[in-house]
PDB file of N, CA and C in Angstrom:
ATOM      1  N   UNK A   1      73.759-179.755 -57.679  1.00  0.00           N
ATOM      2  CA  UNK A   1      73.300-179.341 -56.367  1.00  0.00           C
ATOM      3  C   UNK A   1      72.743-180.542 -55.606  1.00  0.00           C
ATOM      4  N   UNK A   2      72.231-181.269 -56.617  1.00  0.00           N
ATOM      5  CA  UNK A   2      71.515-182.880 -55.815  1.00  0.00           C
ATOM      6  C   UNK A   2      72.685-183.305 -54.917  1.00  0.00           C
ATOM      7  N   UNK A   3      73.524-183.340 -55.556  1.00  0.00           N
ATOM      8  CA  UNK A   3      75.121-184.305 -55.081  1.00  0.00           C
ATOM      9  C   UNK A   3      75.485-183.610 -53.812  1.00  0.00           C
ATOM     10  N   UNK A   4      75.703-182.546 -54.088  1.00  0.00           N
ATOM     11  CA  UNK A   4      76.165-181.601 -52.722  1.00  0.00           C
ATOM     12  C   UNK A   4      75.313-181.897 -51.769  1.00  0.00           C
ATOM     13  N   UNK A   5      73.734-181.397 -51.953  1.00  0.00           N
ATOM     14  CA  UNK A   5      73.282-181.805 -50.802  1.00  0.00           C
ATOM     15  C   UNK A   5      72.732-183.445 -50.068  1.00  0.00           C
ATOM     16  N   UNK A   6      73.287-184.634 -50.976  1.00  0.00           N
ATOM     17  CA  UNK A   6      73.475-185.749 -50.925  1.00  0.00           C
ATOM     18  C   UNK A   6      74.671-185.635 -49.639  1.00  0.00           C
ATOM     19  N   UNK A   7      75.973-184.953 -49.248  1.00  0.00           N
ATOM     20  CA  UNK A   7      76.950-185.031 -48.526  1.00  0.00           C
ATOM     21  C   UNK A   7      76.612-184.654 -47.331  1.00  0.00           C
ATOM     22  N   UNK A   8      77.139-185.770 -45.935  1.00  0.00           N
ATOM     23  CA  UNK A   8      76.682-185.476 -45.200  1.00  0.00           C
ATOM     24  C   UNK A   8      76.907-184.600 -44.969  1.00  0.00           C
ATOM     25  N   UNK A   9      78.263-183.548 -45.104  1.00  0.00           N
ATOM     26  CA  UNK A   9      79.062-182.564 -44.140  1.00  0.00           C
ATOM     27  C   UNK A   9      78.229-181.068 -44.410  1.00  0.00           C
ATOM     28  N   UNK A  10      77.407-181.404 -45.598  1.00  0.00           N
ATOM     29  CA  UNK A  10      76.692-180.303 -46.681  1.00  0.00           C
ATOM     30  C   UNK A  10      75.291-180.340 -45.364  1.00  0.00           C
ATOM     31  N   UNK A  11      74.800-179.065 -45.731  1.00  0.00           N
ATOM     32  CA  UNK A  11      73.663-178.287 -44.940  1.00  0.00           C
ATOM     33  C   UNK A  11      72.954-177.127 -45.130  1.00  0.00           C
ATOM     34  N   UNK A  12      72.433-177.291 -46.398  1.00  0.00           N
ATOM     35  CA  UNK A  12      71.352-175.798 -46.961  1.00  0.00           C
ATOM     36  C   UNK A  12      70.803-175.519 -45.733  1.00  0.00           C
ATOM     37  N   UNK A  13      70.688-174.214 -45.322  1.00  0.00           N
ATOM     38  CA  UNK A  13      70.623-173.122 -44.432  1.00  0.00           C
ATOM     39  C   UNK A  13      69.299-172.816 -45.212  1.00  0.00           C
ATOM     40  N   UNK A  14      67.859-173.510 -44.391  1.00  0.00           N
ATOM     41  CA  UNK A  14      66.739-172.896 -44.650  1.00  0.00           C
ATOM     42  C   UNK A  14      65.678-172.339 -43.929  1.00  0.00           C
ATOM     43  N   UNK A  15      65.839-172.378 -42.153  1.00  0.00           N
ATOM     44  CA  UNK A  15      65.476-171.453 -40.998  1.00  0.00           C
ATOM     45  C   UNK A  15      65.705-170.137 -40.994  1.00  0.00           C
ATOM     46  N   UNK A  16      65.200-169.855 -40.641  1.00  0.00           N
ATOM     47  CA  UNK A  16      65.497-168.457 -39.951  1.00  0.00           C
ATOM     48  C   UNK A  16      65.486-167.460 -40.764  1.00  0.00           C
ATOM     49  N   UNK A  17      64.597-167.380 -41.530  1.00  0.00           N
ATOM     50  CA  UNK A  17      64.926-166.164 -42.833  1.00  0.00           C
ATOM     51  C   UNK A  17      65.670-166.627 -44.133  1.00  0.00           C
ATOM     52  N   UNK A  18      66.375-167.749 -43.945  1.00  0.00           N
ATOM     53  CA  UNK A  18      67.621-168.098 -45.267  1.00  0.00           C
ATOM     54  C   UNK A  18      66.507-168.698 -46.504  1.00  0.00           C
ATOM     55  N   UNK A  19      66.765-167.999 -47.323  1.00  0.00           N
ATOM     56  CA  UNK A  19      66.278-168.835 -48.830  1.00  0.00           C
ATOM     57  C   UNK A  19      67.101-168.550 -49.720  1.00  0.00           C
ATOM     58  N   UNK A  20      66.495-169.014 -50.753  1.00  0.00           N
ATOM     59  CA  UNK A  20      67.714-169.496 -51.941  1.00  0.00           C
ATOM     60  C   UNK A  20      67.392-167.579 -52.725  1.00  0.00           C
ATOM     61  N   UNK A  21      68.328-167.104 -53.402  1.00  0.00           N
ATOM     62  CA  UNK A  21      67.828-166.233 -54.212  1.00  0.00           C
ATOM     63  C   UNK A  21      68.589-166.217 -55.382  1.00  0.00           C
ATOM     64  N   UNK A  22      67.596-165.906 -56.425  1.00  0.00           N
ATOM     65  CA  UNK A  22      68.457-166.247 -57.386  1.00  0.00           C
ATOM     66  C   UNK A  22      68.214-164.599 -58.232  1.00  0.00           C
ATOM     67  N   UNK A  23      69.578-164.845 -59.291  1.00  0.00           N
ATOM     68  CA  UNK A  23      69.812-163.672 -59.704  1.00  0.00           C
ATOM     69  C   UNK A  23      69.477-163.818 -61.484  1.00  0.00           C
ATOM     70  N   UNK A  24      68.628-163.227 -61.753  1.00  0.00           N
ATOM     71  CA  UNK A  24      67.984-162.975 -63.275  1.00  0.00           C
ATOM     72  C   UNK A  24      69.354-162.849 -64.642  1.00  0.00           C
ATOM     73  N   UNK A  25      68.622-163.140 -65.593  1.00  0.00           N
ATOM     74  CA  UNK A  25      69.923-162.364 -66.740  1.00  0.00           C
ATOM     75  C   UNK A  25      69.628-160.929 -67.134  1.00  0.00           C
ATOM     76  N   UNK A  26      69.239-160.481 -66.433  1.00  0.00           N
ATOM     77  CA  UNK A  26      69.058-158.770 -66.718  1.00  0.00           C
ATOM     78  C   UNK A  26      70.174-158.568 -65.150  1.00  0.00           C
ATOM     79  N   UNK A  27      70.261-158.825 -64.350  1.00  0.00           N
ATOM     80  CA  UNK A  27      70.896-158.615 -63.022  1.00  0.00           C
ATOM     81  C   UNK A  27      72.470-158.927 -63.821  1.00  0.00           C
ATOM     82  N   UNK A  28      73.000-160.476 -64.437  1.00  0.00           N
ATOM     83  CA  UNK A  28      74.179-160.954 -64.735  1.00  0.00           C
ATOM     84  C   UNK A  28      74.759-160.187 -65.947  1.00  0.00           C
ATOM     85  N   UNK A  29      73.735-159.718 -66.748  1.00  0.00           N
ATOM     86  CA  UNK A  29      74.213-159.140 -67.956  1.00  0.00           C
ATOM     87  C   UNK A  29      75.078-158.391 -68.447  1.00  0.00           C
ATOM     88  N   UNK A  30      75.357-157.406 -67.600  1.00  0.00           N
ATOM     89  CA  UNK A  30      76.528-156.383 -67.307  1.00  0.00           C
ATOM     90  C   UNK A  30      77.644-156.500 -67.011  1.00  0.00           C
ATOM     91  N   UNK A  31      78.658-157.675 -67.551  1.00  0.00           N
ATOM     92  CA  UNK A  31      79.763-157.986 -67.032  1.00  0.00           C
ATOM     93  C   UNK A  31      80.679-156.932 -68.055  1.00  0.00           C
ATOM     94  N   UNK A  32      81.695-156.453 -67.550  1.00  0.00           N
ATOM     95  CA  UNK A  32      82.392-155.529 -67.763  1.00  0.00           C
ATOM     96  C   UNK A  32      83.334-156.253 -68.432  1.00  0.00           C
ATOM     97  N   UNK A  33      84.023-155.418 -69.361  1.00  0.00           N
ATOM     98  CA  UNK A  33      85.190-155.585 -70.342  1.00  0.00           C
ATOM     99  C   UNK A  33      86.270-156.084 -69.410  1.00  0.00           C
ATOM    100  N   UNK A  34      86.759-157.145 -70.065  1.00  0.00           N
ATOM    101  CA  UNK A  34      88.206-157.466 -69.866  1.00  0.00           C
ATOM    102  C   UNK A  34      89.475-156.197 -69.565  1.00  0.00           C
ATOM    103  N   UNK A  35      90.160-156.703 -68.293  1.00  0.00           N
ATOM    104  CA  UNK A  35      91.217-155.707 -67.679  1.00  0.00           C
ATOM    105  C   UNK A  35      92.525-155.955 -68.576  1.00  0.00           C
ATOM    106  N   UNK A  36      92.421-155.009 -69.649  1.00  0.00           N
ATOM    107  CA  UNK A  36      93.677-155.764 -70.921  1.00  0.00           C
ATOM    108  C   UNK A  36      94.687-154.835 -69.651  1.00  0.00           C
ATOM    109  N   UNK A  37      94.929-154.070 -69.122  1.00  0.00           N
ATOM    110  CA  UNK A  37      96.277-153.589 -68.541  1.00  0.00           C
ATOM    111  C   UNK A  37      96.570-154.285 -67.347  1.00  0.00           C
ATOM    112  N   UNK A  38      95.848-155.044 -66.553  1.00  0.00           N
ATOM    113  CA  UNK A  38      96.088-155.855 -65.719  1.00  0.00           C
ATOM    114  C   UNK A  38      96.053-157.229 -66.276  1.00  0.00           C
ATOM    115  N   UNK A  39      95.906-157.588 -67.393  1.00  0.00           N
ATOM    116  CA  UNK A  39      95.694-158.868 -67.704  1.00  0.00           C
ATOM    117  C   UNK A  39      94.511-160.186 -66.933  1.00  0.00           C
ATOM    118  N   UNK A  40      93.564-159.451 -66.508  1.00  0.00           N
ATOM    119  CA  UNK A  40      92.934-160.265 -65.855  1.00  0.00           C
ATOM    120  C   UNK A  40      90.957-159.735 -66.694  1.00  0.00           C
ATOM    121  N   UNK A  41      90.027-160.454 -65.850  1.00  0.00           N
ATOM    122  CA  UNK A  41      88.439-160.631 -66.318  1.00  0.00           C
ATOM    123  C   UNK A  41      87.939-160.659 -64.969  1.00  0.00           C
ATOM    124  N   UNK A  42      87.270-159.689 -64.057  1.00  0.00           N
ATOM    125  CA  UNK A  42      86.510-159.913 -62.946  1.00  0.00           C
ATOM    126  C   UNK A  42      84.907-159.947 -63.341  1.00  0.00           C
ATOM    127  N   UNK A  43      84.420-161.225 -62.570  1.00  0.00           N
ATOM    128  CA  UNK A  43      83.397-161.217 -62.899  1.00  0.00           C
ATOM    129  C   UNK A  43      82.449-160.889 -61.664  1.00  0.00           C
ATOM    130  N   UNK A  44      81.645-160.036 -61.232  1.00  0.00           N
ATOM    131  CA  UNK A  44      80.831-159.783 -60.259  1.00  0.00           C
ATOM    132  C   UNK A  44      79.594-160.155 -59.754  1.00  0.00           C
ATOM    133  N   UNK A  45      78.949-160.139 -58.892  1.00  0.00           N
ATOM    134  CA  UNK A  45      77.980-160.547 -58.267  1.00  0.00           C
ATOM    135  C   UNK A  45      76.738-159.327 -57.567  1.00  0.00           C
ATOM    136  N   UNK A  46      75.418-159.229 -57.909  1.00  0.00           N
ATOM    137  CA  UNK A  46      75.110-158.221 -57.702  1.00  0.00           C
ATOM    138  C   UNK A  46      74.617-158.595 -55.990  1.00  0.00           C
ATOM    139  N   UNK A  47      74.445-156.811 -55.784  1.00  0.00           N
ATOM    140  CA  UNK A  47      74.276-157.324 -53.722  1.00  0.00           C
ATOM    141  C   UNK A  47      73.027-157.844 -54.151  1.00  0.00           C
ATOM    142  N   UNK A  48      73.122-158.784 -52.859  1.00  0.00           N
ATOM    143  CA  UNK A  48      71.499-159.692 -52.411  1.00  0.00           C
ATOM    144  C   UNK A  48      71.729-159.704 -50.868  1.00  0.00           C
ATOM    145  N   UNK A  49      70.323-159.455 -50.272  1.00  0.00           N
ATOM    146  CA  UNK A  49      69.807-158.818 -48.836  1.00  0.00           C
ATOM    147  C   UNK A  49      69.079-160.410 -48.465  1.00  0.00           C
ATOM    148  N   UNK A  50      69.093-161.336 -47.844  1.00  0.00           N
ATOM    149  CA  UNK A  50      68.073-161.814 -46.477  1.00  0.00           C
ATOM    150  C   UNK A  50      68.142-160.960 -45.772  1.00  0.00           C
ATOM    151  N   UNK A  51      66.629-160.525 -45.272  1.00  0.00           N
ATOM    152  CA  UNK A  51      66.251-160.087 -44.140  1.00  0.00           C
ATOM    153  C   UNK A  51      65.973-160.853 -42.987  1.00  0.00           C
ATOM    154  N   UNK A  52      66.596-160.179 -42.172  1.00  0.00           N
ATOM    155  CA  UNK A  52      66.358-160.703 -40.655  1.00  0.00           C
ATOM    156  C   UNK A  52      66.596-162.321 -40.411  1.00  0.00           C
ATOM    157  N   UNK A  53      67.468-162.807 -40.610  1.00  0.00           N
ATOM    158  CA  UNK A  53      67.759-164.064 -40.250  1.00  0.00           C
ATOM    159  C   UNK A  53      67.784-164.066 -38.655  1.00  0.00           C
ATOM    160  N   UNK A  54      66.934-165.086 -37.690  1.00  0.00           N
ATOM    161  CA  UNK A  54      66.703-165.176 -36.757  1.00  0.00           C
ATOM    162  C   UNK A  54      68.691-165.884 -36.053  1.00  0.00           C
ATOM    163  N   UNK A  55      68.603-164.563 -34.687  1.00  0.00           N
ATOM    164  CA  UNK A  55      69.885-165.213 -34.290  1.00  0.00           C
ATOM    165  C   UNK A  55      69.648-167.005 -34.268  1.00  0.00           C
ATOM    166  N   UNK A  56      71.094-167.531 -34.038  1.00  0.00           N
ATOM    167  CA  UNK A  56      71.104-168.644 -34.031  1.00  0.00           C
ATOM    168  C   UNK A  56      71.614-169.499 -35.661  1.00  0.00           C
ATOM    169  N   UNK A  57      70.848-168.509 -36.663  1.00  0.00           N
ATOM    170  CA  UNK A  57      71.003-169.309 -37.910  1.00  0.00           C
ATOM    171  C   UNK A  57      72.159-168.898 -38.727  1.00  0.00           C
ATOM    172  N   UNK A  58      73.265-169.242 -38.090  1.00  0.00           N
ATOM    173  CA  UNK A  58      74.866-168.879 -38.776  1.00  0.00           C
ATOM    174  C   UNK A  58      75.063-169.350 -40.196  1.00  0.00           C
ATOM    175  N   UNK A  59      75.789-169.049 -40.537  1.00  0.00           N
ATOM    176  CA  UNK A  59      76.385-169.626 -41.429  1.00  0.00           C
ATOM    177  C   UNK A  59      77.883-169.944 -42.112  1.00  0.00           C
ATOM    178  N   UNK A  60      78.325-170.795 -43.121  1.00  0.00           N
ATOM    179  CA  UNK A  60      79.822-170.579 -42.436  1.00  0.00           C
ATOM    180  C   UNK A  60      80.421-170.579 -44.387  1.00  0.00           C
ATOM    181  N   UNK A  61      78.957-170.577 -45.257  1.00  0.00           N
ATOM    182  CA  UNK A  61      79.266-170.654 -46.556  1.00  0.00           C
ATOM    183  C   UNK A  61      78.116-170.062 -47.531  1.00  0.00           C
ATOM    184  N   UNK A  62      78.639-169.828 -48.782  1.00  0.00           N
ATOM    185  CA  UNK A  62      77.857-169.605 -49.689  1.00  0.00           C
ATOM    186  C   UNK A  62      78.038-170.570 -51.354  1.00  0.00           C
ATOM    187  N   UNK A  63      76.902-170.902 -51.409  1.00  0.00           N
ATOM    188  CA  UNK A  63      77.246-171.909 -52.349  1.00  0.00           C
ATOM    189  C   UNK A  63      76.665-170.736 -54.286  1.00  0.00           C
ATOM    190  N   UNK A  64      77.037-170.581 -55.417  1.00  0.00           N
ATOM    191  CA  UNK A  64      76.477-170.241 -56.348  1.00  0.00           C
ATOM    192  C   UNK A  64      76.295-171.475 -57.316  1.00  0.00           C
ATOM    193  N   UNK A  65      75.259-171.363 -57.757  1.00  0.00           N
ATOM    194  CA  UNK A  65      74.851-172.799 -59.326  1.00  0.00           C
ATOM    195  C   UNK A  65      74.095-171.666 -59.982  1.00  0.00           C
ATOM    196  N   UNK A  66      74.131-172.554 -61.080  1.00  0.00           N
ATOM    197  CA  UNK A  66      73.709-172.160 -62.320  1.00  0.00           C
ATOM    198  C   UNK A  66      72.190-173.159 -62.605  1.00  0.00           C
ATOM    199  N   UNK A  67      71.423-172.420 -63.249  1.00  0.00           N
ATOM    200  CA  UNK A  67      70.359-173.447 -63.665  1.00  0.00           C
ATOM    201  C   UNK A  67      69.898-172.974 -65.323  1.00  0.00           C
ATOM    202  N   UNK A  68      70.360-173.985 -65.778  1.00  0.00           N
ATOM    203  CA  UNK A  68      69.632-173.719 -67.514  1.00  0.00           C
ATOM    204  C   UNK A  68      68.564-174.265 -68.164  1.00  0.00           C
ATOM    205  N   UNK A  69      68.023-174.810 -66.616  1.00  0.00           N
ATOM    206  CA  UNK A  69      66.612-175.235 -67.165  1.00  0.00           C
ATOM    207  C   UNK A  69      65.553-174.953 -66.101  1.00  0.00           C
ATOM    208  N   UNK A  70      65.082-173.730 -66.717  1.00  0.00           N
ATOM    209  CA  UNK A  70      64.697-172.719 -65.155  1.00  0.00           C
ATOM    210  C   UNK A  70      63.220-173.604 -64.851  1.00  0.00           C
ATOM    211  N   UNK A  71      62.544-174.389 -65.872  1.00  0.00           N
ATOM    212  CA  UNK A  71      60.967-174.859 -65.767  1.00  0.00           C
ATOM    213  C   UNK A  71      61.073-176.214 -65.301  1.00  0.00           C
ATOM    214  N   UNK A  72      61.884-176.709 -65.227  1.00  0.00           N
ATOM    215  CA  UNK A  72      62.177-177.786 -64.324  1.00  0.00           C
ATOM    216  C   UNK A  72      61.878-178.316 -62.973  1.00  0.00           C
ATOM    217  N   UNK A  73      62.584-176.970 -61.815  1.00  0.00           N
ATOM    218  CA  UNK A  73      62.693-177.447 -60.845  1.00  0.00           C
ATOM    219  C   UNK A  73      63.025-178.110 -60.175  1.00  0.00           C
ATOM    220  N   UNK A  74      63.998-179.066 -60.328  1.00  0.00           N
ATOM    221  CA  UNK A  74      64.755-179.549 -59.745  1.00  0.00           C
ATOM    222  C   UNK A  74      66.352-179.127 -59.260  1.00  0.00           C
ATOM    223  N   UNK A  75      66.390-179.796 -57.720  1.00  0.00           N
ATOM    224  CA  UNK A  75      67.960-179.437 -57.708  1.00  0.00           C
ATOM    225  C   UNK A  75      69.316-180.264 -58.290  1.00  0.00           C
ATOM    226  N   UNK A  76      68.723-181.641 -58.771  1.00  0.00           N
ATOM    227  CA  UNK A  76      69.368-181.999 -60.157  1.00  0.00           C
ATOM    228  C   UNK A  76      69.640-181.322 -61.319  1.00  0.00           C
ATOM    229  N   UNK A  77      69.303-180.178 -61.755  1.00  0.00           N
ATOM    230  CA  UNK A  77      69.131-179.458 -62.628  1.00  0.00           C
ATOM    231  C   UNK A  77      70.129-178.254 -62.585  1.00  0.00           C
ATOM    232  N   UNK A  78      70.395-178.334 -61.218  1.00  0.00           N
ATOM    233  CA  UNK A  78      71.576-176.822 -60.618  1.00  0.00           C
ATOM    234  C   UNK A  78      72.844-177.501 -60.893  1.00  0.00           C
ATOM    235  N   UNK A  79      73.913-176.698 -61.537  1.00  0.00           N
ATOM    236  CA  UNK A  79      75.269-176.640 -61.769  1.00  0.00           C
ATOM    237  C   UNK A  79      76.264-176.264 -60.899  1.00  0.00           C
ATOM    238  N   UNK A  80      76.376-176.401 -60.029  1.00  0.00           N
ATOM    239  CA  UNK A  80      77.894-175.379 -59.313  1.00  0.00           C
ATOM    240  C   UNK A  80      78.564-175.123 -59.883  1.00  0.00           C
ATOM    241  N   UNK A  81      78.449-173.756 -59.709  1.00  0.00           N
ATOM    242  CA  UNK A  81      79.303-172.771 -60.463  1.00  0.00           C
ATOM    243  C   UNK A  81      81.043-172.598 -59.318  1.00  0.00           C
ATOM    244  N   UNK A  82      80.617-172.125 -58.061  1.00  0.00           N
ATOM    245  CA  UNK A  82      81.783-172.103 -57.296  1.00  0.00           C
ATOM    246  C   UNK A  82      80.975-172.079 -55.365  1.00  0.00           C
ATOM    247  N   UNK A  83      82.189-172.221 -54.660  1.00  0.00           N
ATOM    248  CA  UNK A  83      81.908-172.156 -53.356  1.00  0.00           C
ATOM    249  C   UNK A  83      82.650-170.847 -52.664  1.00  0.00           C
ATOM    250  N   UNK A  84      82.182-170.083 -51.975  1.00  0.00           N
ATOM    251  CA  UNK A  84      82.567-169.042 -51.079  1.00  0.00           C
ATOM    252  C   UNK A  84      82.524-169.322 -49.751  1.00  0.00           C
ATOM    253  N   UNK A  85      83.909-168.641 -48.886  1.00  0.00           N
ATOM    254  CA  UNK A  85      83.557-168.933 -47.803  1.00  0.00           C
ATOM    255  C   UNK A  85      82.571-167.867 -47.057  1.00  0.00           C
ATOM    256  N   UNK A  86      81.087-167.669 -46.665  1.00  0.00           N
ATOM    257  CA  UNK A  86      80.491-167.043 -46.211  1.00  0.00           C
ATOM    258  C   UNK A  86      80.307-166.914 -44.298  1.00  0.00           C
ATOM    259  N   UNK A  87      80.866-166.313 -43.835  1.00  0.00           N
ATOM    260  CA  UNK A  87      80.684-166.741 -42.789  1.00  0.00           C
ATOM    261  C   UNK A  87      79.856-165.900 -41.784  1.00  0.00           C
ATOM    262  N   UNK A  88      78.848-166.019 -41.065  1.00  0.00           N
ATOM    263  CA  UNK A  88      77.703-165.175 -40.433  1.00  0.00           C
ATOM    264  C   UNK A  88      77.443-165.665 -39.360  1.00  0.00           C
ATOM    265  N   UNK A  89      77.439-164.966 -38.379  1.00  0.00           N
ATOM    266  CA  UNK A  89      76.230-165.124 -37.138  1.00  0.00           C
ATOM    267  C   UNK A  89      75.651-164.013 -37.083  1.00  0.00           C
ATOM    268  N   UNK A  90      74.357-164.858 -37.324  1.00  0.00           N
ATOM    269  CA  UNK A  90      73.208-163.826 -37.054  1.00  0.00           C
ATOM    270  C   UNK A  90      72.889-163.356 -36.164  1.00  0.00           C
ATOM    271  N   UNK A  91      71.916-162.316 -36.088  1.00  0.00           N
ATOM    272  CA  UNK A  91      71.837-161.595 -34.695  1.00  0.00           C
ATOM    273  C   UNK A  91      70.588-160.774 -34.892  1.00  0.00           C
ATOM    274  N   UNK A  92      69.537-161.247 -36.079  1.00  0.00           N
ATOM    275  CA  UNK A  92      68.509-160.438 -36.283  1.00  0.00           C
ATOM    276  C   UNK A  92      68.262-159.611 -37.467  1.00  0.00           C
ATOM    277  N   UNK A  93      69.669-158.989 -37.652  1.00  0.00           N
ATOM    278  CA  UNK A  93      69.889-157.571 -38.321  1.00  0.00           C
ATOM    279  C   UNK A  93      69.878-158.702 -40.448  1.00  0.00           C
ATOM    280  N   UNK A  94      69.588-157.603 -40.987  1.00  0.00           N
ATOM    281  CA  UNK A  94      69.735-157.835 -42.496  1.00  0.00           C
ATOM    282  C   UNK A  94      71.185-158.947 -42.761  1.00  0.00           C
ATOM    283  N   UNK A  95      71.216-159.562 -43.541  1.00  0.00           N
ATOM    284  CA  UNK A  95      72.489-160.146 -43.848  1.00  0.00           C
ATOM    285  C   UNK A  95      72.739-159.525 -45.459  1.00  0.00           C
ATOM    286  N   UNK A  96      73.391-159.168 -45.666  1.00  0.00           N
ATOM    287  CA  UNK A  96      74.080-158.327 -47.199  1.00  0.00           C
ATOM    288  C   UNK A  96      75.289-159.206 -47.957  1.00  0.00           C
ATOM    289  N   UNK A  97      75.047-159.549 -48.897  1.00  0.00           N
ATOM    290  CA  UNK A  97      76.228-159.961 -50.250  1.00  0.00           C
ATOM    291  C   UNK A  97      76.482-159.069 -50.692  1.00  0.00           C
ATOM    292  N   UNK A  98      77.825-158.313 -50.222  1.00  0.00           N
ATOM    293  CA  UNK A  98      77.606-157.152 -51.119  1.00  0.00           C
ATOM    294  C   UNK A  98      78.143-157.329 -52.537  1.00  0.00           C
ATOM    295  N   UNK A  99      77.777-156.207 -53.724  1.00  0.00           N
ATOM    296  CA  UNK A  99      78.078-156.334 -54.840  1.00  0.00           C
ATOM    297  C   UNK A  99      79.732-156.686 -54.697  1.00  0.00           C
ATOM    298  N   UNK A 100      80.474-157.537 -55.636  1.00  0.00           N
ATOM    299  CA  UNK A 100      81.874-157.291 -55.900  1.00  0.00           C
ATOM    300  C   UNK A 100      82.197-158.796 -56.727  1.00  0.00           C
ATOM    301  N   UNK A 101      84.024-158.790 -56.830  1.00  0.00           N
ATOM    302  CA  UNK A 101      83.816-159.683 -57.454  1.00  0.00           C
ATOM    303  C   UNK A 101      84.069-160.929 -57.306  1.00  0.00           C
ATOM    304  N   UNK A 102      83.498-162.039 -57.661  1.00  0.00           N
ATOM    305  CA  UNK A 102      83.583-163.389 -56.907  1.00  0.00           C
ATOM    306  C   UNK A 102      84.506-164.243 -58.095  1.00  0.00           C
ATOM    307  N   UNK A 103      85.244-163.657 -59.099  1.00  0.00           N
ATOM    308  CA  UNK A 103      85.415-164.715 -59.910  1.00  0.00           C
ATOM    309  C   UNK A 103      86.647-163.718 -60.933  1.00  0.00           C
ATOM    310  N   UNK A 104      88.054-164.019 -60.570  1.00  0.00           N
ATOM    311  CA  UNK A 104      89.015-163.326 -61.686  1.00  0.00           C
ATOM    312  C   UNK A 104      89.651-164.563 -61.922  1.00  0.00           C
ATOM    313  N   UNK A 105      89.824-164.591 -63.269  1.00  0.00           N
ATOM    314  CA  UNK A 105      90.707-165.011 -64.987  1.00  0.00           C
ATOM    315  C   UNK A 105      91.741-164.363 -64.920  1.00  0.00           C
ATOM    316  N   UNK A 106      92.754-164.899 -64.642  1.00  0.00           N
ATOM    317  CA  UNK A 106      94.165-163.546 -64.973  1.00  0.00           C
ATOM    318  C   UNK A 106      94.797-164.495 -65.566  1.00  0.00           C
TER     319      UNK A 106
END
């Protein structure tokens, strides 16, 4: 995560309501059995809510990392896992991730 946000073109979104949220291993734990009749593994993402992001504070991505060294604190310490394209203009109202899945193995 250091590296990423080392790039200029890179821009953590931290106005307007945006923070980082992170998702527990009681939240990740539940990954569902392999799709043996489709031949594929979806892996999901549970919903996560910012509230009220002040118009103005768009966005045009979502980044996920991993951290396995939660007492740390550092963003040297975060893994990228993958990039989504997230794309938002705000307007006040809740912003929603909804649950689904961000990640198939076929």
């Amino acid at each position: 995560m250091a590296a990423l946000e080392a790039d200029a073109n890179f821009a953590e979104r931290t106005s307007g309501s945006w923070v980082r949220k992170t998702w527990t291993d009681t939240e990740l734990a539940a990954f569902p059995s392999p799709d043996d009749g489709n031949n594929r593994y979806d892996i999901s993402v549970p919903a996560t809510t910012w509230t009220t992001p002040a118009a103005g504070n768009n966005t045009t991505g979502l980044v996920i990392v991993y951290d396995a060294n939660t007492g740390a604190g550092t963003d040297s310490n975060l893994q990228l896992v993958s990039h989504h394209d997230f794309a938002v203009t705000t307007d006040g109202n809740d912003v929603v991730l909804n649950a689904g899945v961000f990640y198939r193995a076929s």
